[in-house]
N, C-alpha and C. Protein backbone atom coordinates (compact mmCIF):
# COMPACT_ATOMS: atom_id res chain seq x y z
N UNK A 1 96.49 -53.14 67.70
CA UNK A 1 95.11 -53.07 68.12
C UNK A 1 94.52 -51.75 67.64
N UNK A 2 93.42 -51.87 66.88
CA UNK A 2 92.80 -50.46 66.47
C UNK A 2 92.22 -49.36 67.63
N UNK A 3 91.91 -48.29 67.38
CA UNK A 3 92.09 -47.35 68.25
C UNK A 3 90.09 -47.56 68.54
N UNK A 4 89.67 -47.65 69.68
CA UNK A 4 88.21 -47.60 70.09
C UNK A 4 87.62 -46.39 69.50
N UNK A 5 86.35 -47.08 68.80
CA UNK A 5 85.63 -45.39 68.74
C UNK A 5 85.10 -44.73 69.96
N UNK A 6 84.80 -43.23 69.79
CA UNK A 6 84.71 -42.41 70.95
C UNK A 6 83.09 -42.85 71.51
N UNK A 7 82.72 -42.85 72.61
CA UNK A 7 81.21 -43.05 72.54
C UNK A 7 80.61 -41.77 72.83
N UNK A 8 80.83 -40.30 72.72
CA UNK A 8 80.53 -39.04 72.23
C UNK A 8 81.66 -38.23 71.56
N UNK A 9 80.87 -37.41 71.07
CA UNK A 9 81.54 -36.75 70.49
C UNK A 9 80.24 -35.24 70.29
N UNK A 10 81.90 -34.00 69.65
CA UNK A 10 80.95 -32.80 69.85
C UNK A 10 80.33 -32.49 68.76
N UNK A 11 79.19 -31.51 68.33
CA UNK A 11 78.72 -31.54 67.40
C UNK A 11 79.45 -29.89 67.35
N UNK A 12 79.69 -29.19 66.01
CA UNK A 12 80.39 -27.83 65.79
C UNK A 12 78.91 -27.50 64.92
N UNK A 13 78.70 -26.49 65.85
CA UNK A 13 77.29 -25.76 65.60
C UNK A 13 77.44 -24.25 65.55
N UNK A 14 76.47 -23.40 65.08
CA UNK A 14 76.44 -22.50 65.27
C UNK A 14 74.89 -21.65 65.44
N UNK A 15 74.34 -21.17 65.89
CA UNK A 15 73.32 -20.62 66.43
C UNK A 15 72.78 -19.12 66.17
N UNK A 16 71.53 -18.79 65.46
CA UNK A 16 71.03 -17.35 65.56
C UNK A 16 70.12 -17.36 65.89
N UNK A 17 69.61 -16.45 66.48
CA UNK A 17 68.87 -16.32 67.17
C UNK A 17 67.60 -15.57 66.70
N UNK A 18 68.20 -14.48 65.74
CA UNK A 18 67.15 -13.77 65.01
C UNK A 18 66.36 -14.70 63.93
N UNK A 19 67.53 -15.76 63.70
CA UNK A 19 66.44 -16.60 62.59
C UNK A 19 65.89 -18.00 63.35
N UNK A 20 66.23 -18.46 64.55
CA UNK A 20 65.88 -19.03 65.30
C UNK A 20 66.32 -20.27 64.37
N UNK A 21 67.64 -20.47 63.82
CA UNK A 21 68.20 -21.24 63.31
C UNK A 21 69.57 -22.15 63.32
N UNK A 22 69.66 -23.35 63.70
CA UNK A 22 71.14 -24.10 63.69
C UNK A 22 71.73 -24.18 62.74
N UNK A 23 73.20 -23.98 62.64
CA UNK A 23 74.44 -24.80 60.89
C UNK A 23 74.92 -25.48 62.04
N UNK A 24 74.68 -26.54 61.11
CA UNK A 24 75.87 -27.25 62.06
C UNK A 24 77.03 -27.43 60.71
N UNK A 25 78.14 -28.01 61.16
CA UNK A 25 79.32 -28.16 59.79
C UNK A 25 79.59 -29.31 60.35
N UNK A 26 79.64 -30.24 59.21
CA UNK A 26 80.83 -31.21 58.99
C UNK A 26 82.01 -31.32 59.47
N UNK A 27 82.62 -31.97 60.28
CA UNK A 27 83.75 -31.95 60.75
C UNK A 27 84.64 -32.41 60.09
N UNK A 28 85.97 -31.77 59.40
CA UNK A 28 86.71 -32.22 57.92
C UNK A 28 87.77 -33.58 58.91
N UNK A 29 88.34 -33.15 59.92
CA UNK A 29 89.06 -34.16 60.13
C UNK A 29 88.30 -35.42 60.56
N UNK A 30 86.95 -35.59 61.04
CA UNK A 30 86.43 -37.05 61.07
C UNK A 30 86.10 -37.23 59.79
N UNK A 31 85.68 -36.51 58.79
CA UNK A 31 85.67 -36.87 57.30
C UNK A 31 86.88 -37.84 57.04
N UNK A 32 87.72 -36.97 56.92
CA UNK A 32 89.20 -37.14 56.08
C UNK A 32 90.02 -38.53 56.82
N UNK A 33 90.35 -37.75 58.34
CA UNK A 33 91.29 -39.16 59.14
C UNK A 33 90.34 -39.99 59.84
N UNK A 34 89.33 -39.93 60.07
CA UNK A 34 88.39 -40.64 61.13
C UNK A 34 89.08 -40.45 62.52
N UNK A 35 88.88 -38.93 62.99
CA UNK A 35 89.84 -38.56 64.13
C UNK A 35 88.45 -37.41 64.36
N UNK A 36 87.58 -37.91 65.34
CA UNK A 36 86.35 -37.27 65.57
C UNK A 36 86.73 -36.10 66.67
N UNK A 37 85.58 -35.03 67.30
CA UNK A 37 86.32 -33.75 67.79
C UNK A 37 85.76 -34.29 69.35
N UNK A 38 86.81 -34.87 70.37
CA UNK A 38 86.23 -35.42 71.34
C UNK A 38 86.78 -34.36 72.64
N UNK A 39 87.49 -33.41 72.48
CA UNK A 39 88.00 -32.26 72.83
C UNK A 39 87.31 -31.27 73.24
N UNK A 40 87.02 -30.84 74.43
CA UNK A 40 85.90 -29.72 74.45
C UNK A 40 87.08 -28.18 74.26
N UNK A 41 88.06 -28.00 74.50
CA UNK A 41 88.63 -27.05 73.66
C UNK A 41 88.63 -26.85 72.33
N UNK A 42 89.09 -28.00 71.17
CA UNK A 42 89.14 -28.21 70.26
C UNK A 42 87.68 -27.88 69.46
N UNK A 43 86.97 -28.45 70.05
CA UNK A 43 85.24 -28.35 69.88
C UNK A 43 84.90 -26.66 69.82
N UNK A 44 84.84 -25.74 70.76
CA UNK A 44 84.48 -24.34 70.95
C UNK A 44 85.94 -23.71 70.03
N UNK A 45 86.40 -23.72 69.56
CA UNK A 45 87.14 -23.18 68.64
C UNK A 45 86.80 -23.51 67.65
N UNK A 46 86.36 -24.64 66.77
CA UNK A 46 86.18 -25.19 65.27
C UNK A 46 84.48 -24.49 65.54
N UNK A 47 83.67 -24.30 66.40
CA UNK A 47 82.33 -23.91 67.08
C UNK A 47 82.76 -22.12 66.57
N UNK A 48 83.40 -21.77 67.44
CA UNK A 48 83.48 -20.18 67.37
C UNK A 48 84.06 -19.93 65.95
N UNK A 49 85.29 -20.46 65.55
CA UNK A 49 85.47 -20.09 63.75
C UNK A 49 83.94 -20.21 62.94
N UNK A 50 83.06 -21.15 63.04
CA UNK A 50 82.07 -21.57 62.40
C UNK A 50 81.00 -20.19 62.27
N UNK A 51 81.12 -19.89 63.19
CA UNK A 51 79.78 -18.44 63.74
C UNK A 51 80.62 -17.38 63.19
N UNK A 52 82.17 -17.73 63.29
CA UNK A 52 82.65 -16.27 62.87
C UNK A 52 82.66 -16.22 61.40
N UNK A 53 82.65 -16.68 61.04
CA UNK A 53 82.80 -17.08 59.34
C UNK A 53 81.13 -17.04 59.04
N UNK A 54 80.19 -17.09 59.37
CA UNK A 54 78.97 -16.82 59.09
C UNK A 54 78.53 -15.54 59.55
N UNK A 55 79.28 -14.79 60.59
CA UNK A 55 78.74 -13.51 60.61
C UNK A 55 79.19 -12.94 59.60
N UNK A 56 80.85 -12.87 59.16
CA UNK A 56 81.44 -12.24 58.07
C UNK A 56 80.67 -12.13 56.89
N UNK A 57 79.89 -12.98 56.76
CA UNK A 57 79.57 -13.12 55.56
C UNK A 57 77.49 -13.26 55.09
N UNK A 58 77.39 -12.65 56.62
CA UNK A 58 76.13 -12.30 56.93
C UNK A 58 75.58 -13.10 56.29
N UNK A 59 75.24 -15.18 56.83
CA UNK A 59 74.80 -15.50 56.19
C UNK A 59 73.27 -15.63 56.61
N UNK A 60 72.37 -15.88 55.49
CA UNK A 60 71.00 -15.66 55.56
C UNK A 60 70.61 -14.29 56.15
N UNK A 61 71.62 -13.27 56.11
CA UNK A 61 70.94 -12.57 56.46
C UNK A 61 71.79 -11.85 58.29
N UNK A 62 71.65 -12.59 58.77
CA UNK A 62 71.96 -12.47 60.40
C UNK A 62 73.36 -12.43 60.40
N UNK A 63 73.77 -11.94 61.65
CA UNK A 63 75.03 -11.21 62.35
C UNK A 63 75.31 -11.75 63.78
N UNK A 64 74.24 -12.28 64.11
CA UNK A 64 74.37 -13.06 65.79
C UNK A 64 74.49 -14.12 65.58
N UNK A 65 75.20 -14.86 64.63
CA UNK A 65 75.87 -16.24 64.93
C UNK A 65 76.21 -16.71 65.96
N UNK A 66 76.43 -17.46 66.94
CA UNK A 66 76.83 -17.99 68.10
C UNK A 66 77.69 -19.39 68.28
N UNK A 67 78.34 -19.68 68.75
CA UNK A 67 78.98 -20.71 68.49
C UNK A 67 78.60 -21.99 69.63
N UNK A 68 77.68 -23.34 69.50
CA UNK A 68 77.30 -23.95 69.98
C UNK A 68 78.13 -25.65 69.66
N UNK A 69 78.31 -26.38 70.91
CA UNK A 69 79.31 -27.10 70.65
C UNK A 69 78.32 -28.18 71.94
N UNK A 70 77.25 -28.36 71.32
CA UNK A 70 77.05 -30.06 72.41
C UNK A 70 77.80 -31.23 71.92
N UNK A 71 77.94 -32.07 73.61
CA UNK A 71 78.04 -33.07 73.29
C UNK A 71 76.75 -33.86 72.73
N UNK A 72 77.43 -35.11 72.21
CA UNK A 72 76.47 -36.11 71.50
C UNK A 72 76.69 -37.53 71.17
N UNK A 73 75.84 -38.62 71.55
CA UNK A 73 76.30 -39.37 70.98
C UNK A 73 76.53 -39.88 69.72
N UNK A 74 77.50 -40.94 69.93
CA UNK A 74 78.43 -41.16 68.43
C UNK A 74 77.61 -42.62 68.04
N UNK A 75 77.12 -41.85 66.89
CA UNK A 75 76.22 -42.87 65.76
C UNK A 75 77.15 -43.31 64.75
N UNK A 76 77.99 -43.96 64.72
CA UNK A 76 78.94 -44.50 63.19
C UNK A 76 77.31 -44.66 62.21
N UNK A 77 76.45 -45.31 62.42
CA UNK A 77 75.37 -46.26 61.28
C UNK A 77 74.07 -44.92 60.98
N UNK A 78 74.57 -44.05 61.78
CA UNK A 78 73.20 -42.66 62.10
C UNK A 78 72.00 -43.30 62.45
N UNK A 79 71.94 -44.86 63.08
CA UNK A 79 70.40 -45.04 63.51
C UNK A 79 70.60 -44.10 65.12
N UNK A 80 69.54 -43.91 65.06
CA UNK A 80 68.81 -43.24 66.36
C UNK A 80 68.23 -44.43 67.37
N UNK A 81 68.40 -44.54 68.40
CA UNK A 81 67.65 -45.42 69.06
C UNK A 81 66.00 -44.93 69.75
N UNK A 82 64.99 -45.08 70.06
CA UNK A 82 64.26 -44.85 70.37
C UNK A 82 64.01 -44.31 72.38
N UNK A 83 65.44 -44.83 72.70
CA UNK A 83 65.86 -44.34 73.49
C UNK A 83 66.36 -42.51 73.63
N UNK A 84 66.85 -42.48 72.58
CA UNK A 84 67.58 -41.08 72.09
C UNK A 84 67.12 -40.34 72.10
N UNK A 85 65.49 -40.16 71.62
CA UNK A 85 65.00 -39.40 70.72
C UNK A 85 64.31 -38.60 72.16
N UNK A 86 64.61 -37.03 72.02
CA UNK A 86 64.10 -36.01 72.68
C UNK A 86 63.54 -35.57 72.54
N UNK A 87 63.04 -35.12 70.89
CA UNK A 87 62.12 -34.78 70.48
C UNK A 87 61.89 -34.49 69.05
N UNK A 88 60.62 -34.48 68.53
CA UNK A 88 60.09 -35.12 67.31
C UNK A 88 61.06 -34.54 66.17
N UNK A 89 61.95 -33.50 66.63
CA UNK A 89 63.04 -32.85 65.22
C UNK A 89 64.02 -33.71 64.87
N UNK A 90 64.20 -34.43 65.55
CA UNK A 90 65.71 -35.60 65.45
C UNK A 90 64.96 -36.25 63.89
């Protein structure tokens, strides 16, 4: 029997504040194995490497990277439902 998909999952974000800007990254293992980050430990670690690796390397500029890790729901098709939508940036 195949394994259920998750019905959330986290998004690995990172946050500045001076540029009033989100990265979010790609998550390589739901890329690669289809093994999504449903872990809220797992999540704030792949979250905090993400910010730390962008301060190092001062990207755009900024040094206050932050490491942001919502949950979210899991779109396999990326439609949005009209239900979803919080606000007009989605």
């Amino acid at each position: 029997m195949a394994a259920r998909a998750p019905s959330e999952i986290y998004a690995i974000q990172a946050y500045s504040k001076k540029l009033n800007k989100v990265k979010q990254e790609l998550d390589e293992d739901a890329l690669t194995r289809k093994q999504h980050t449903t872990d809220v430990r797992q999540a704030k670690m792949k979250a905090e490497s993400l910010a730390s690796r962008l301060n190092a390397q001062k990207h755009k500029g900024a040094t206050d990277w932050t490491a942001r890790y919502p949950l979210q729901p899991y779109r396999p098709s990326g439609i949005i439902r009209a239900s979803q939508i919080i606000s007009g940036s989605n």
